[in-house]
C-alpha atoms as a PDB file:
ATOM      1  CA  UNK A   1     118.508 139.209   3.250  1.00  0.00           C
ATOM      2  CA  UNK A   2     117.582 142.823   4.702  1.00  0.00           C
ATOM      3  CA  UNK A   3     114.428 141.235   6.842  1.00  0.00           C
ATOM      4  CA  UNK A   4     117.090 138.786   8.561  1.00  0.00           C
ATOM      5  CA  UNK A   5     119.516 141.540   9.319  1.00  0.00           C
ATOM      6  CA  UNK A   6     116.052 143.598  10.837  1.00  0.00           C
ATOM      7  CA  UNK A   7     115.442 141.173  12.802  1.00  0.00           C
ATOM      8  CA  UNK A   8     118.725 139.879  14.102  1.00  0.00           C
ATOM      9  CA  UNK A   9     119.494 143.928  14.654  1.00  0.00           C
ATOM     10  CA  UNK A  10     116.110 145.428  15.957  1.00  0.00           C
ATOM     11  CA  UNK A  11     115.332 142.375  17.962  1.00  0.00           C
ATOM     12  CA  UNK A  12     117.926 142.578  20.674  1.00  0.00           C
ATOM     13  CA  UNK A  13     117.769 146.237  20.211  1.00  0.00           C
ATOM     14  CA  UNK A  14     113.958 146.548  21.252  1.00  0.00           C
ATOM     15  CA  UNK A  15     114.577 143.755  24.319  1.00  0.00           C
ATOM     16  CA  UNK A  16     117.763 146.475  25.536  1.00  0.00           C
ATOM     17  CA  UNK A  17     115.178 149.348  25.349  1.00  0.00           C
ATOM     18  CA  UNK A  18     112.345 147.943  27.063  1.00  0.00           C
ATOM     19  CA  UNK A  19     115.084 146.478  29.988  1.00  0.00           C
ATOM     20  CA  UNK A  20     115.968 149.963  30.558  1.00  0.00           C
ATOM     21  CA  UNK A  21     112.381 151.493  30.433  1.00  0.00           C
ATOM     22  CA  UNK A  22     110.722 148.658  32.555  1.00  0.00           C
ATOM     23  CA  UNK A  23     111.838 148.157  36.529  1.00  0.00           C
ATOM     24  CA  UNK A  24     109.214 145.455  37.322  1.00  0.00           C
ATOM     25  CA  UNK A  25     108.390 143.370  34.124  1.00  0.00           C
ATOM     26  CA  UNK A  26     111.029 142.979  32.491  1.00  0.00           C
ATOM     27  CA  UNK A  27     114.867 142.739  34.257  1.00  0.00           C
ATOM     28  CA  UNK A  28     117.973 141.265  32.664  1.00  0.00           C
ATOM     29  CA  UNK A  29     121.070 141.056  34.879  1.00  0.00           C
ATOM     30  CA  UNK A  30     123.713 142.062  31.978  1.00  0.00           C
ATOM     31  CA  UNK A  31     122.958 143.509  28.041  1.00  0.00           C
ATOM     32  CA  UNK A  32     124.827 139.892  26.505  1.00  0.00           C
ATOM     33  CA  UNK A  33     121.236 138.634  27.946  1.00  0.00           C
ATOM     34  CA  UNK A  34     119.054 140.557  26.688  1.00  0.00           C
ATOM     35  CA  UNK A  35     120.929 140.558  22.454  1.00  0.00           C
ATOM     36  CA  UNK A  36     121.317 136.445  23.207  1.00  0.00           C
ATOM     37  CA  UNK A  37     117.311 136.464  23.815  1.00  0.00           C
ATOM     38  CA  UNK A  38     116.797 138.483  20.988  1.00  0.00           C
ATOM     39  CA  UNK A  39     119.216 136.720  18.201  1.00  0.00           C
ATOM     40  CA  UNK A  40     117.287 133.696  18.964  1.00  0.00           C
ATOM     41  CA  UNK A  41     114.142 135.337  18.559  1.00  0.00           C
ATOM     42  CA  UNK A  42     115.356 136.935  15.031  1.00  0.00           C
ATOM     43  CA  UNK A  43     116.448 133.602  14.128  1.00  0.00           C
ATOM     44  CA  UNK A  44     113.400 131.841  15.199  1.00  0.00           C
ATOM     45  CA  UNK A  45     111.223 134.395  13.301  1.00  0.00           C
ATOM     46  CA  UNK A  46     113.288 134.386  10.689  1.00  0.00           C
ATOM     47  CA  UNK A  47     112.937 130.093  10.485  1.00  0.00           C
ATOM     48  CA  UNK A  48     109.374 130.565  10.841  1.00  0.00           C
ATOM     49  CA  UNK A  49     109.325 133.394   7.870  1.00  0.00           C
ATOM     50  CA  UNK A  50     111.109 130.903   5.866  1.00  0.00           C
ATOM     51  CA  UNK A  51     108.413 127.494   7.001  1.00  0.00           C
ATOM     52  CA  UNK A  52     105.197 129.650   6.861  1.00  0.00           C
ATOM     53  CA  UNK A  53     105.336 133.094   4.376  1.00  0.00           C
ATOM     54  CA  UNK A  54     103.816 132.471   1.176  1.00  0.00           C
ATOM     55  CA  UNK A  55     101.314 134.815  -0.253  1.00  0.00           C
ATOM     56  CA  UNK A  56      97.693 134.191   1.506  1.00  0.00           C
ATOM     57  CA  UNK A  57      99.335 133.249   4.832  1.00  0.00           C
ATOM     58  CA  UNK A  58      99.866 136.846   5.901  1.00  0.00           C
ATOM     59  CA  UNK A  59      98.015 136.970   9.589  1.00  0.00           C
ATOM     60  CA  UNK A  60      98.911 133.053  10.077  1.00  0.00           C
ATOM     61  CA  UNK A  61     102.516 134.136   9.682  1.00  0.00           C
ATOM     62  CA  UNK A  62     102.349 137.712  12.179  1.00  0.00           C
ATOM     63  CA  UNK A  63     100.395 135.571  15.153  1.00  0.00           C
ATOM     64  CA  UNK A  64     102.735 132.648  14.911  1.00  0.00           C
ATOM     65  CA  UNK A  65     105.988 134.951  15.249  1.00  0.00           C
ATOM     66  CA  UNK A  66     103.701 136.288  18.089  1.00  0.00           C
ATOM     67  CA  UNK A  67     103.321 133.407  19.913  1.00  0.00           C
ATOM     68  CA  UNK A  68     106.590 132.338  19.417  1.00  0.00           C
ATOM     69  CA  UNK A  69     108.105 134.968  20.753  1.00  0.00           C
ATOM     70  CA  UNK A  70     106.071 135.556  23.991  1.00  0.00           C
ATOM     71  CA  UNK A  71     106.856 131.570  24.631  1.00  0.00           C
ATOM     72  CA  UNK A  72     110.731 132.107  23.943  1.00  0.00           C
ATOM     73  CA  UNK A  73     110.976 135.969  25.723  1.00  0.00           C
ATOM     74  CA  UNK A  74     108.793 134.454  28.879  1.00  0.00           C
ATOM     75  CA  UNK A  75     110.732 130.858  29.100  1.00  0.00           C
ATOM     76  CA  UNK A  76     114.092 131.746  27.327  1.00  0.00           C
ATOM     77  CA  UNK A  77     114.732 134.103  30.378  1.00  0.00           C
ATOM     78  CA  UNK A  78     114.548 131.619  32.792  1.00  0.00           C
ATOM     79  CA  UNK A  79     117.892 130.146  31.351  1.00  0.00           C
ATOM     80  CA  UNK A  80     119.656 133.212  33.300  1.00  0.00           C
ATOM     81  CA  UNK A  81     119.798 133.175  36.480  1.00  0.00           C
ATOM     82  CA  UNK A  82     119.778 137.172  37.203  1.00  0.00           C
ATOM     83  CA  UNK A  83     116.857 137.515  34.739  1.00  0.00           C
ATOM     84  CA  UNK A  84     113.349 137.999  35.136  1.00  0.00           C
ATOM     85  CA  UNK A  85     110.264 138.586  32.539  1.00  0.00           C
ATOM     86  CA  UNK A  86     106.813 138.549  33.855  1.00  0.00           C
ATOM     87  CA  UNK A  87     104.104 137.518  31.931  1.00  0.00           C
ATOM     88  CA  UNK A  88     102.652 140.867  31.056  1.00  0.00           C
ATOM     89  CA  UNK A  89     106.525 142.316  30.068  1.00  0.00           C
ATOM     90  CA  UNK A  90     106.935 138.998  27.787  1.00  0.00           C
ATOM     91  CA  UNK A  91     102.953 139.770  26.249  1.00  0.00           C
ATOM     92  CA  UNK A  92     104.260 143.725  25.720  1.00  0.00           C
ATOM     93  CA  UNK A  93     107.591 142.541  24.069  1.00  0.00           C
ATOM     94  CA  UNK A  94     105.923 139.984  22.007  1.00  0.00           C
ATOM     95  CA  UNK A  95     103.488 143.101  20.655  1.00  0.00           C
ATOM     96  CA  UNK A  96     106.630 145.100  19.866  1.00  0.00           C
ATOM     97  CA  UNK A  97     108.374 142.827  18.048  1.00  0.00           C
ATOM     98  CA  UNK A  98     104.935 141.385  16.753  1.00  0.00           C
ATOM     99  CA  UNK A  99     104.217 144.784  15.133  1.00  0.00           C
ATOM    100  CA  UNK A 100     108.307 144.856  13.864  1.00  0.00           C
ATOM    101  CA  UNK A 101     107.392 141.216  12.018  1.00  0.00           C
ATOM    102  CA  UNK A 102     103.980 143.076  10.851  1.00  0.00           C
ATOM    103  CA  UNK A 103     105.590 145.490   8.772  1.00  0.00           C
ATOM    104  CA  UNK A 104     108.786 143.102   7.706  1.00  0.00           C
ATOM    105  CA  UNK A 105     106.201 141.139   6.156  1.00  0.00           C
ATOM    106  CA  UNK A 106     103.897 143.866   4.534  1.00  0.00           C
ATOM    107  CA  UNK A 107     107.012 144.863   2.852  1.00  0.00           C
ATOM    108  CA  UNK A 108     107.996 141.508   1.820  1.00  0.00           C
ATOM    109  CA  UNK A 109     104.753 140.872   0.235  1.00  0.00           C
ATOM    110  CA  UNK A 110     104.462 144.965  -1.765  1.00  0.00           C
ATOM    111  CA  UNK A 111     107.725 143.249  -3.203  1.00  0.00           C
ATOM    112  CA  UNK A 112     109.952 146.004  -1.498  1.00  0.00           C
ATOM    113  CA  UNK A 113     111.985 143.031  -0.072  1.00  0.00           C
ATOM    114  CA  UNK A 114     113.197 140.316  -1.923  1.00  0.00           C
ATOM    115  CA  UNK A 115     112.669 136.964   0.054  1.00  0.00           C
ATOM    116  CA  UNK A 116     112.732 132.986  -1.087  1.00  0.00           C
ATOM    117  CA  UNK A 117     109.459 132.595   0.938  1.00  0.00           C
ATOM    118  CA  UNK A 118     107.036 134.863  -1.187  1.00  0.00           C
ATOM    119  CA  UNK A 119     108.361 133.211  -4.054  1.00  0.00           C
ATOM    120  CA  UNK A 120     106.616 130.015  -3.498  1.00  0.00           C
END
């Protein structure tokens, strides 16, 4: 339950940062944006945490959430009309949150986290 609340939290949290820090890349007109984009993208990892994390599956998990995310950060956007991700501010996102999902998952596996997916 604590990776799902990481990643529902940090998520939109990370996308709000990098809005303000980033002028070219990455724009959102409004903040509700920005945490809509990332809820979906904490969800979406989460679902794929849930289809794909078993022991063994480590790296296939951490580039899936990768690509994922770049696909929903660089095409989600496009849903709002005052938005606008470019392709490299969607790729540096994606690494963010990528290296987020890294350590969600090293966790997971040490057994820090308690998850239904490692138990499989």
């Amino acid at each position: 339950m604590t990776n799902v609340i990481l990643k529902i939290v940090l998520t939109p949290v990370i996308i709000i940062i990098a809005d303000l820090f980033s002028n070219v890349q990455i724009n959102y007109g409004t903040a509700y944006e920005a945490v809509i984009i990332g809820v979906i993208v904490g969800l979406i990892n989460f679902a794929v945490e849930l289809l794909l994390f078993r022991r063994g599956t480590f790296w296939i998990t951490t580039i899936a959430d990768f690509v994922i995310t770049m696909f929903v950060i660089f095409f989600g956007s496009n849903v709002f009309r005052d938005a606008y991700i470019g392709a490299l501010g969607a790729f540096t996102l994606s690494l963010i949150i990528t290296v987020l999902e890294y350590f969600i998952h090293f966790y997971v596996l040490k057994g820090k986290w308690q998850t239904k997916a490692v138990l499989h």
